[in-house]
N, C-alpha and C. Protein backbone atom coordinates (compact mmCIF):
# COMPACT_ATOMS: atom_id res chain seq x y z
N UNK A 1 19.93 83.85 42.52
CA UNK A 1 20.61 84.83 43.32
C UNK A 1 22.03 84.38 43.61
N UNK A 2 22.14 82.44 43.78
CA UNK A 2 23.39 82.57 43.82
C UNK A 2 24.25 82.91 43.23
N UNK A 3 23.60 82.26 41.60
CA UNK A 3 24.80 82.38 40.32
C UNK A 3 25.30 84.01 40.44
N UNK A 4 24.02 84.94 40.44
CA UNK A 4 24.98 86.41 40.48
C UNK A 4 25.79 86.68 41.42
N UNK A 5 25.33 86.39 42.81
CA UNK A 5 26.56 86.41 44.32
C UNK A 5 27.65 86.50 43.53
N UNK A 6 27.85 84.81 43.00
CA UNK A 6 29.42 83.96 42.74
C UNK A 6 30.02 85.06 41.56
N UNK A 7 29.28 85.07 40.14
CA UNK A 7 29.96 85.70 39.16
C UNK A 7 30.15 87.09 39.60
N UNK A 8 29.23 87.83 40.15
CA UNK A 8 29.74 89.33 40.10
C UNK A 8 30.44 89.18 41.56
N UNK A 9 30.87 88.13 41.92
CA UNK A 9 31.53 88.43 43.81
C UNK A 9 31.25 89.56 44.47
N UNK A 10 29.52 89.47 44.56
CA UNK A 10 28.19 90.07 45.65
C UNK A 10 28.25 89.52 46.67
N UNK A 11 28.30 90.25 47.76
CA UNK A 11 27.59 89.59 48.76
C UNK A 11 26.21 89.80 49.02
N UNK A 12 25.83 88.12 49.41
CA UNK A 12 23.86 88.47 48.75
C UNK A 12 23.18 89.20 49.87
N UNK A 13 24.41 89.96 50.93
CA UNK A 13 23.14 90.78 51.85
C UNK A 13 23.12 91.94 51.04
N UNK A 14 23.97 92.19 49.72
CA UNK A 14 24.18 93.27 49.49
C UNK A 14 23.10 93.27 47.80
N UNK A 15 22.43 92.57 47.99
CA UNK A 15 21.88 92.15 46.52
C UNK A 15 20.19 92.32 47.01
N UNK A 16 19.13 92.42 46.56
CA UNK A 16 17.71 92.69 46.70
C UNK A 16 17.34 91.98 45.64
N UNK A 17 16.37 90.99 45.24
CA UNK A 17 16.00 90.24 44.00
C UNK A 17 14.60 90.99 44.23
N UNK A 18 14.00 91.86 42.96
CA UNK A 18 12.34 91.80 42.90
C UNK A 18 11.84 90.95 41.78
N UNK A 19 11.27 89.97 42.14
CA UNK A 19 10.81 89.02 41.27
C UNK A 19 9.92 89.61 39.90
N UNK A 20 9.87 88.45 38.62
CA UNK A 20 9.01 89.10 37.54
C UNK A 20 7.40 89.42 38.67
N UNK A 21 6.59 90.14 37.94
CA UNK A 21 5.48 90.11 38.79
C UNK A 21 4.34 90.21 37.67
N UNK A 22 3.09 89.52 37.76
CA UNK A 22 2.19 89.05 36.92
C UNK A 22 0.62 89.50 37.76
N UNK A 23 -0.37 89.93 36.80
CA UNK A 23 -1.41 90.52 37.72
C UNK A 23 -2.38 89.11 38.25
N UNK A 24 -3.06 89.58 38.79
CA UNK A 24 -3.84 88.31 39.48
C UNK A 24 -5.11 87.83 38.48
N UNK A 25 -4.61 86.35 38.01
CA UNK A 25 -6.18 86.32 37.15
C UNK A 25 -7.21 86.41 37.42
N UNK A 26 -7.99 85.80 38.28
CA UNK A 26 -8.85 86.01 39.58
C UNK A 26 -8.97 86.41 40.72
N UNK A 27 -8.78 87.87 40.29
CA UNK A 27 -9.25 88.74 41.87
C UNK A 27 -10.16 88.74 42.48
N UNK A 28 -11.34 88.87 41.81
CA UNK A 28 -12.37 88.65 42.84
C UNK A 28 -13.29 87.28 42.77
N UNK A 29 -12.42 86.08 42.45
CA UNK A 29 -13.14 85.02 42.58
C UNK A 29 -12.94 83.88 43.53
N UNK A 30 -13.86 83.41 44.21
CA UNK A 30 -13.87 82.17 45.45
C UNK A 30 -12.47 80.98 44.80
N UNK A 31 -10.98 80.95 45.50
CA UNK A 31 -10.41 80.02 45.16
C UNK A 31 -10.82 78.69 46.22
N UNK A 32 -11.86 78.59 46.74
CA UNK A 32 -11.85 77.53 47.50
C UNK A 32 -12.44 76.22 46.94
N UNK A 33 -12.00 75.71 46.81
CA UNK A 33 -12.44 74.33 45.64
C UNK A 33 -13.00 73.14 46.10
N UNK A 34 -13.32 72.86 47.03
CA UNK A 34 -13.66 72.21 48.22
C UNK A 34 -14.66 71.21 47.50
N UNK A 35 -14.74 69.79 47.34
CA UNK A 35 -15.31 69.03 46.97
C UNK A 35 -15.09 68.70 45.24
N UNK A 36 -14.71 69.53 44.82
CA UNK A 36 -14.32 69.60 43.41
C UNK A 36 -13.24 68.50 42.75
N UNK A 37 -13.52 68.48 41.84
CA UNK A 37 -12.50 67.21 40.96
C UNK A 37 -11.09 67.85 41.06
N UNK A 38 -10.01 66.89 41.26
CA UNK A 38 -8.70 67.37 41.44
C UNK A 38 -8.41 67.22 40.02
N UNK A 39 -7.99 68.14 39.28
CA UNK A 39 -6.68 67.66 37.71
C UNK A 39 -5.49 68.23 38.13
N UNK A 40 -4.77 67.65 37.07
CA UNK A 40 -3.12 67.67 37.08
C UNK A 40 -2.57 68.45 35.74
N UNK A 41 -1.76 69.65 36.20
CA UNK A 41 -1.32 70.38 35.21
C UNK A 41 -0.22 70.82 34.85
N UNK A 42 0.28 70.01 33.45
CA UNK A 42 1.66 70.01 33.50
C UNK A 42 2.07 71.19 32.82
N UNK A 43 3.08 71.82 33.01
CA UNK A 43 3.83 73.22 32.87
C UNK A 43 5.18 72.84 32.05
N UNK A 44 5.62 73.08 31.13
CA UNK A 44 6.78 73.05 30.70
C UNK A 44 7.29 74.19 29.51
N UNK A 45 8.51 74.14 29.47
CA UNK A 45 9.18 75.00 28.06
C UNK A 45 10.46 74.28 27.76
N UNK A 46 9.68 73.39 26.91
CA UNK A 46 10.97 72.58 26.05
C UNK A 46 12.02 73.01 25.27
N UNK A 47 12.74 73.81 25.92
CA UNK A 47 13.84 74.60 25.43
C UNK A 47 14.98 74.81 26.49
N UNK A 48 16.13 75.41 25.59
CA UNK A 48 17.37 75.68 26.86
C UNK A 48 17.01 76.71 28.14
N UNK A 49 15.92 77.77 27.13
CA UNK A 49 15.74 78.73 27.95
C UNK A 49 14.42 78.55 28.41
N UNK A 50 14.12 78.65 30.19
CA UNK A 50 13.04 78.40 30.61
C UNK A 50 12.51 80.02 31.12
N UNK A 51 11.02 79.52 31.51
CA UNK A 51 10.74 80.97 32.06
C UNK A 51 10.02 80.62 33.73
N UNK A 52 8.67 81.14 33.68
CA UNK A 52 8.46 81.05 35.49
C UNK A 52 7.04 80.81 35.17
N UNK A 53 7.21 79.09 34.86
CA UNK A 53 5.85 78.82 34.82
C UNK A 53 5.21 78.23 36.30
N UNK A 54 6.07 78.21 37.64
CA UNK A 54 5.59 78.37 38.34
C UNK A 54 4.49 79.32 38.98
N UNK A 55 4.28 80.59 38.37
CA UNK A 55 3.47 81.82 38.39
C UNK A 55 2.08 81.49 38.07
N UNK A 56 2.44 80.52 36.92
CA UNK A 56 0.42 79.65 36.18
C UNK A 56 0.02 79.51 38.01
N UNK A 57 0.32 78.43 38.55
CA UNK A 57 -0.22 77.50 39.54
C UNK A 57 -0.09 78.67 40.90
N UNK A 58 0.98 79.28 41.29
CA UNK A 58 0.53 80.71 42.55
C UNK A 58 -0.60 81.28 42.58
N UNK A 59 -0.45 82.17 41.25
CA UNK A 59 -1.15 83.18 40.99
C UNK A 59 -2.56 82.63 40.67
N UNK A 60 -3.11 81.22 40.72
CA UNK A 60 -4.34 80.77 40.76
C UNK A 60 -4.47 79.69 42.06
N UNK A 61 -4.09 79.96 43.15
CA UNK A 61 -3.92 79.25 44.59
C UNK A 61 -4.01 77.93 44.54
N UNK A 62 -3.06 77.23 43.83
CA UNK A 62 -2.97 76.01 43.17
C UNK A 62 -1.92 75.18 43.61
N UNK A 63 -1.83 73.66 44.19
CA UNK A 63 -0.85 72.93 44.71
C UNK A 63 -0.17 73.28 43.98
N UNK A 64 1.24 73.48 44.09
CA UNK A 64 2.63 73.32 43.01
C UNK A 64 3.30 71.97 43.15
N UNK A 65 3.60 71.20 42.38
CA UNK A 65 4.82 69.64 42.47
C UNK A 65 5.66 70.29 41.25
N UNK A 66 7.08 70.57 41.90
CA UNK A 66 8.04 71.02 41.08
C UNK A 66 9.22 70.69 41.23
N UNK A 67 10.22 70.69 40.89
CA UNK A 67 11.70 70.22 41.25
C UNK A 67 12.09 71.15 41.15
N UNK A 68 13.58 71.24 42.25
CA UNK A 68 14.36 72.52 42.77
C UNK A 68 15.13 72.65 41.97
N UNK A 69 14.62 73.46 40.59
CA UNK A 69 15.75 73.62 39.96
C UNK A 69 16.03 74.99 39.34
N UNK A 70 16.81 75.48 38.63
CA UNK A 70 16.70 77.16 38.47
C UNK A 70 16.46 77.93 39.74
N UNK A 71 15.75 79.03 39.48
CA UNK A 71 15.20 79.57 40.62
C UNK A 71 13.94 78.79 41.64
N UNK A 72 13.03 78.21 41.30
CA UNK A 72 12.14 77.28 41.71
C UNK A 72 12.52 77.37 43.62
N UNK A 73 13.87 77.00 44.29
CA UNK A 73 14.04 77.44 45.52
C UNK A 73 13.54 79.22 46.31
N UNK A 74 14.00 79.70 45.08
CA UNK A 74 13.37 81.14 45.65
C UNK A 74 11.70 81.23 45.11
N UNK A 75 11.22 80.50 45.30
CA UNK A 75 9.82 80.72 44.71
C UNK A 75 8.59 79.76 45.56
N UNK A 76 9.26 78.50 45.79
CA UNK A 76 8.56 77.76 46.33
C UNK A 76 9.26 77.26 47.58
N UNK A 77 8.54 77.52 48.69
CA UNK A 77 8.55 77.18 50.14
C UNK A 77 8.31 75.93 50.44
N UNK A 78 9.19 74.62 50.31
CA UNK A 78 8.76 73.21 50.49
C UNK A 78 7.75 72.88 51.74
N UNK A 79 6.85 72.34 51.55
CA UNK A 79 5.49 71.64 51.88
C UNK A 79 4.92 72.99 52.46
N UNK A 80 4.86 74.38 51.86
CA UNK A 80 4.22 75.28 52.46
C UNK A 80 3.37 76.07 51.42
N UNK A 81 4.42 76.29 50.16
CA UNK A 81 3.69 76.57 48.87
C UNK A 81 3.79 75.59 47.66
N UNK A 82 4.02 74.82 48.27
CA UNK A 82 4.64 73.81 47.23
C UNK A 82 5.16 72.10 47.51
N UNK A 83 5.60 71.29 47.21
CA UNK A 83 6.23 70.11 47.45
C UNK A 83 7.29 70.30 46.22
N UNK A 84 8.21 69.94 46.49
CA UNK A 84 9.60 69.93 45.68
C UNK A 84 9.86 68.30 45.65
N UNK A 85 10.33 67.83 44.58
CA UNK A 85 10.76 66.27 44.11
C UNK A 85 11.81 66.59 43.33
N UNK A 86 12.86 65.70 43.57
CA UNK A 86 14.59 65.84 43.02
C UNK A 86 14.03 65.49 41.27
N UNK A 87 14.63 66.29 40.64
CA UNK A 87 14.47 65.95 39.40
C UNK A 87 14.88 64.55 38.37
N UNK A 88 13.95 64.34 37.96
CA UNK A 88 14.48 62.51 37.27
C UNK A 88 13.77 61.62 38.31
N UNK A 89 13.48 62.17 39.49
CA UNK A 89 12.62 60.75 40.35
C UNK A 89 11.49 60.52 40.02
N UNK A 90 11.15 59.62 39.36
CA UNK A 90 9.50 59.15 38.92
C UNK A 90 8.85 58.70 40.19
N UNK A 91 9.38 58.23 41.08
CA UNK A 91 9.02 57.67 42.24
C UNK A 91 8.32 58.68 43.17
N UNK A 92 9.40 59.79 43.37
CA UNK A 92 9.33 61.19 44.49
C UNK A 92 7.93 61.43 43.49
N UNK A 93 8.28 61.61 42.31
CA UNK A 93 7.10 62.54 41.81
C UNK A 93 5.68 62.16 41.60
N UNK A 94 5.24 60.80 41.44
CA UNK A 94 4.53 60.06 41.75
C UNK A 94 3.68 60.56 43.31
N UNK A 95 4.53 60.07 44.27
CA UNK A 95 4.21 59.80 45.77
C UNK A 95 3.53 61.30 45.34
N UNK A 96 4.34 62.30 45.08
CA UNK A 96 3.67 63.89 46.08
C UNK A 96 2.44 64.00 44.79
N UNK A 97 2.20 63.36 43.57
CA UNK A 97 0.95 63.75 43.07
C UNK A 97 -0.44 62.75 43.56
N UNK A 98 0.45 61.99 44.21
CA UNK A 98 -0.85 61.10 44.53
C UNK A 98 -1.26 61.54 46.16
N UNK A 99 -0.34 62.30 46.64
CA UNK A 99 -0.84 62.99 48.20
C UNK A 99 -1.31 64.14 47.85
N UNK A 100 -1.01 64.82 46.96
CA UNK A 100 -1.99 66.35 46.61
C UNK A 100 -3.56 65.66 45.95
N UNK A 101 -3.30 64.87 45.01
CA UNK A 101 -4.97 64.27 44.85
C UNK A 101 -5.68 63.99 45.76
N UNK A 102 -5.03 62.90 46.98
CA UNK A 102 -6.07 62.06 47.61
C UNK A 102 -5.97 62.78 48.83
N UNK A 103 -5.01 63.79 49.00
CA UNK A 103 -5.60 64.39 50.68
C UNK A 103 -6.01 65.97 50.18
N UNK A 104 -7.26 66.00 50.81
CA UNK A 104 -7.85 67.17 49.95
C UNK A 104 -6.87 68.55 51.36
N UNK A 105 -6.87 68.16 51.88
CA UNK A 105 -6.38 69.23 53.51
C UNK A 105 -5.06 69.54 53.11
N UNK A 106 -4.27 68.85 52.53
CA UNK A 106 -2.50 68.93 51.61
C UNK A 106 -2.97 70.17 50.53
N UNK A 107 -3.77 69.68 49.94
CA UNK A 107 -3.99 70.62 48.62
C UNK A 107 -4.61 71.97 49.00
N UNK A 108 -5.05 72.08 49.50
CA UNK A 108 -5.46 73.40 50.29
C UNK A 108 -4.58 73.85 50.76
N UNK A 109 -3.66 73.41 51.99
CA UNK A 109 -3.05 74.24 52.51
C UNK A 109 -1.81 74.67 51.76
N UNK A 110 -1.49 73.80 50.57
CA UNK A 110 -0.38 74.02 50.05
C UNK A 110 -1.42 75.34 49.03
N UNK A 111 -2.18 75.26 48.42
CA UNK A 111 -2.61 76.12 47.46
C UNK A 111 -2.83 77.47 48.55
N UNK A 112 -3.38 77.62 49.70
CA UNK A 112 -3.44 78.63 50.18
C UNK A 112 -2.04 79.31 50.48
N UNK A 113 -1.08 78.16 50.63
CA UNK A 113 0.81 78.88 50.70
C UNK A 113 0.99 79.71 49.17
N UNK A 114 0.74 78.51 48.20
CA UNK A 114 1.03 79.80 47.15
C UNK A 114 0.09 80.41 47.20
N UNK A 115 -0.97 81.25 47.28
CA UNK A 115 -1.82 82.43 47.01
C UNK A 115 -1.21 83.08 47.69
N UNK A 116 -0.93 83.07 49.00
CA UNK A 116 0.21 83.72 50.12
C UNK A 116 1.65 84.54 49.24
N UNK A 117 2.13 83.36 49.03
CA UNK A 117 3.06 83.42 48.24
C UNK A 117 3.40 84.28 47.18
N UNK A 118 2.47 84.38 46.30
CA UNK A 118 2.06 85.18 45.04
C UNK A 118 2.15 86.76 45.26
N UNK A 119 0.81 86.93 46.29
CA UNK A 119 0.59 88.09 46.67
C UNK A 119 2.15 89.01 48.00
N UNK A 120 2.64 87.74 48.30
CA UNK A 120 3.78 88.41 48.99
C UNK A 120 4.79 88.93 48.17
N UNK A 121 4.87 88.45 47.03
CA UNK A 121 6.00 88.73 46.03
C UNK A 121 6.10 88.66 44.51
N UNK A 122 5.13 88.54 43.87
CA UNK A 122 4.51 88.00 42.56
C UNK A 122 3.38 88.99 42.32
N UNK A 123 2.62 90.27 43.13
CA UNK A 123 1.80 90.32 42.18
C UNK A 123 1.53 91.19 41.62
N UNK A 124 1.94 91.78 40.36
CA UNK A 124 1.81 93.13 40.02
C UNK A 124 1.81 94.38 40.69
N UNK A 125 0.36 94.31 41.36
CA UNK A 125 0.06 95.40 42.10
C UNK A 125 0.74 95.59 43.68
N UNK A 126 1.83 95.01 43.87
CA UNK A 126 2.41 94.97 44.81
C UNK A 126 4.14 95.52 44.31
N UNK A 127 4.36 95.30 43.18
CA UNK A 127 5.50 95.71 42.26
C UNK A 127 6.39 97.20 42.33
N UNK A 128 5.30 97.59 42.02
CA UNK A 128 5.59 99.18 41.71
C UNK A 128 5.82 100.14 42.94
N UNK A 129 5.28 99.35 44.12
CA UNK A 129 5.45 100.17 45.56
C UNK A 129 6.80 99.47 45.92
N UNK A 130 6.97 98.53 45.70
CA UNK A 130 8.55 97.74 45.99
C UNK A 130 9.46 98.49 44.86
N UNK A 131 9.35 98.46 44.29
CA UNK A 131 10.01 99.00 43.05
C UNK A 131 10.72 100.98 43.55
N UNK A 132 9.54 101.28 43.79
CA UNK A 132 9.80 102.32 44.71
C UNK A 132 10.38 102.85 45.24
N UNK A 133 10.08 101.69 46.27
CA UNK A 133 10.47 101.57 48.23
C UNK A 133 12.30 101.55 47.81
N UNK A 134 12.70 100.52 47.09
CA UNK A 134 13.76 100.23 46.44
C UNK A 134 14.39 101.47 46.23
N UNK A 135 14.27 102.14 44.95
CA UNK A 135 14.93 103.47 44.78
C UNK A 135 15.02 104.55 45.68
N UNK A 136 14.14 105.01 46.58
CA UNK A 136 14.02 105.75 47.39
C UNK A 136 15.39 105.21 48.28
N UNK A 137 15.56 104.03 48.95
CA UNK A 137 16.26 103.61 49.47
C UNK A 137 17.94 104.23 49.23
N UNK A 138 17.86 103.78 47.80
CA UNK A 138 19.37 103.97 46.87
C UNK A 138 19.26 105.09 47.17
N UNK A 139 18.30 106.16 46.65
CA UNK A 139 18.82 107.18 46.63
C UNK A 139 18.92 108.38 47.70
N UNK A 140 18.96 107.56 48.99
CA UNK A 140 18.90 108.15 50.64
C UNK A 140 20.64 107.89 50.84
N UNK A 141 20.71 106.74 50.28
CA UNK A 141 22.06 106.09 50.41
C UNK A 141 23.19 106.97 49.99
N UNK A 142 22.82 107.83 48.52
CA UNK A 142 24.05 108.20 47.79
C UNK A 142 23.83 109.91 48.04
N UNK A 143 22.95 109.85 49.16
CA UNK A 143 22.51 111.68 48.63
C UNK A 143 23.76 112.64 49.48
N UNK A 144 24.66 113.31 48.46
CA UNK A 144 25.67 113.80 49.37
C UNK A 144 24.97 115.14 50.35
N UNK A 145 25.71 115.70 50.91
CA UNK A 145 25.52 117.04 51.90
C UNK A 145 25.03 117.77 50.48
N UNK A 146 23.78 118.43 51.12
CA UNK A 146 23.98 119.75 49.90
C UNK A 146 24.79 120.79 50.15
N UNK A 147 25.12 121.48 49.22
CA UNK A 147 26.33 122.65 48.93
C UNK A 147 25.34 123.94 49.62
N UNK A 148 26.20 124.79 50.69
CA UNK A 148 25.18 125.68 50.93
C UNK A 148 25.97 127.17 50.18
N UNK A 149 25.52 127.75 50.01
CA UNK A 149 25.64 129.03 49.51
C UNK A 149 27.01 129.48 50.50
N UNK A 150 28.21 129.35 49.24
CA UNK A 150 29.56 130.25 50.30
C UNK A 150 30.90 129.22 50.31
N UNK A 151 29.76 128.01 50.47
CA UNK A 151 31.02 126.52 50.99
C UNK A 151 30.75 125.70 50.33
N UNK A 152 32.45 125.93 50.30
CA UNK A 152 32.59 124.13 49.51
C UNK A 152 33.34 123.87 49.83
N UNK A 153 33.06 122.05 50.12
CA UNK A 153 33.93 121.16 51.28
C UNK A 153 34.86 120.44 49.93
């Protein structure tokens, strides 16, 4: 959101971002994992151009460990949906995978932030009424006087 602010010289109260939005893989299934084996799942796109593989780990109420980079700030809420580690720190990134493994109460509450998360702004079926809400808006904004029969201003 910033880069567009700066290049198109927006001001970002004047800007609305609706995020990509992806349907829910498991709608009607128990995400509570409670006693279950923790794994670790790495996400990447080894290329210039990345996409929003933060969406894998939301949209399945899943700790996120990600670095703030790209959009990643507008997506993940530090220690709420997520833990954020500066990119290149083996150290940072280390520490926060070994506190999402070994404290099971971290991993929950962070996985219940993104399911939160997801469904606040990520999930398909939430899209199309924003999407909406949006135009309706614009077009309250631009609607001139109608012309009545006789006058014209």
């Amino acid at each position: 959101m910033e880069l567009v602010s700066q290049s198109l010289q927006l001001r970002r109260n004047r800007m609305i971002v609706l995020h990509n939005a992806v349907p829910d893989p498991l709608p009607d299934l128990n995400r509570n994992r409670s006693g279950k084996p923790c794994h670790v799942l790495f996400l990447g796109y080894l290329s210039a151009r990345k996409g929003v593989p933060d969406l894998e780990g939301l949209s399945h109420g899943l700790a996120v460990v990600t670095a703030p980079v790209g959009a990643h700030l507008e997506v993940i809420e530090p220690d709420v949906s997520g833990i954020l580690v500066p990119p290149g720190d083996v150290a940072a990134l280390a520490d926060a995978l070994i506190s999402v493994v070994e404290d099971e109460t971290l991993r929950h509450r962070l996985a219940r932030g993104a399911w939160d998360r997801f469904l606040e702004a990520f999930d398909v079926r939430r899209y199309a009424a924003r999407l909406g809400q949006l135009h309706a808006g614009l077009l309250k904004q631009d609607q001139p006087e109608p012309v009545r029969k006789g006058q014209i201003s």
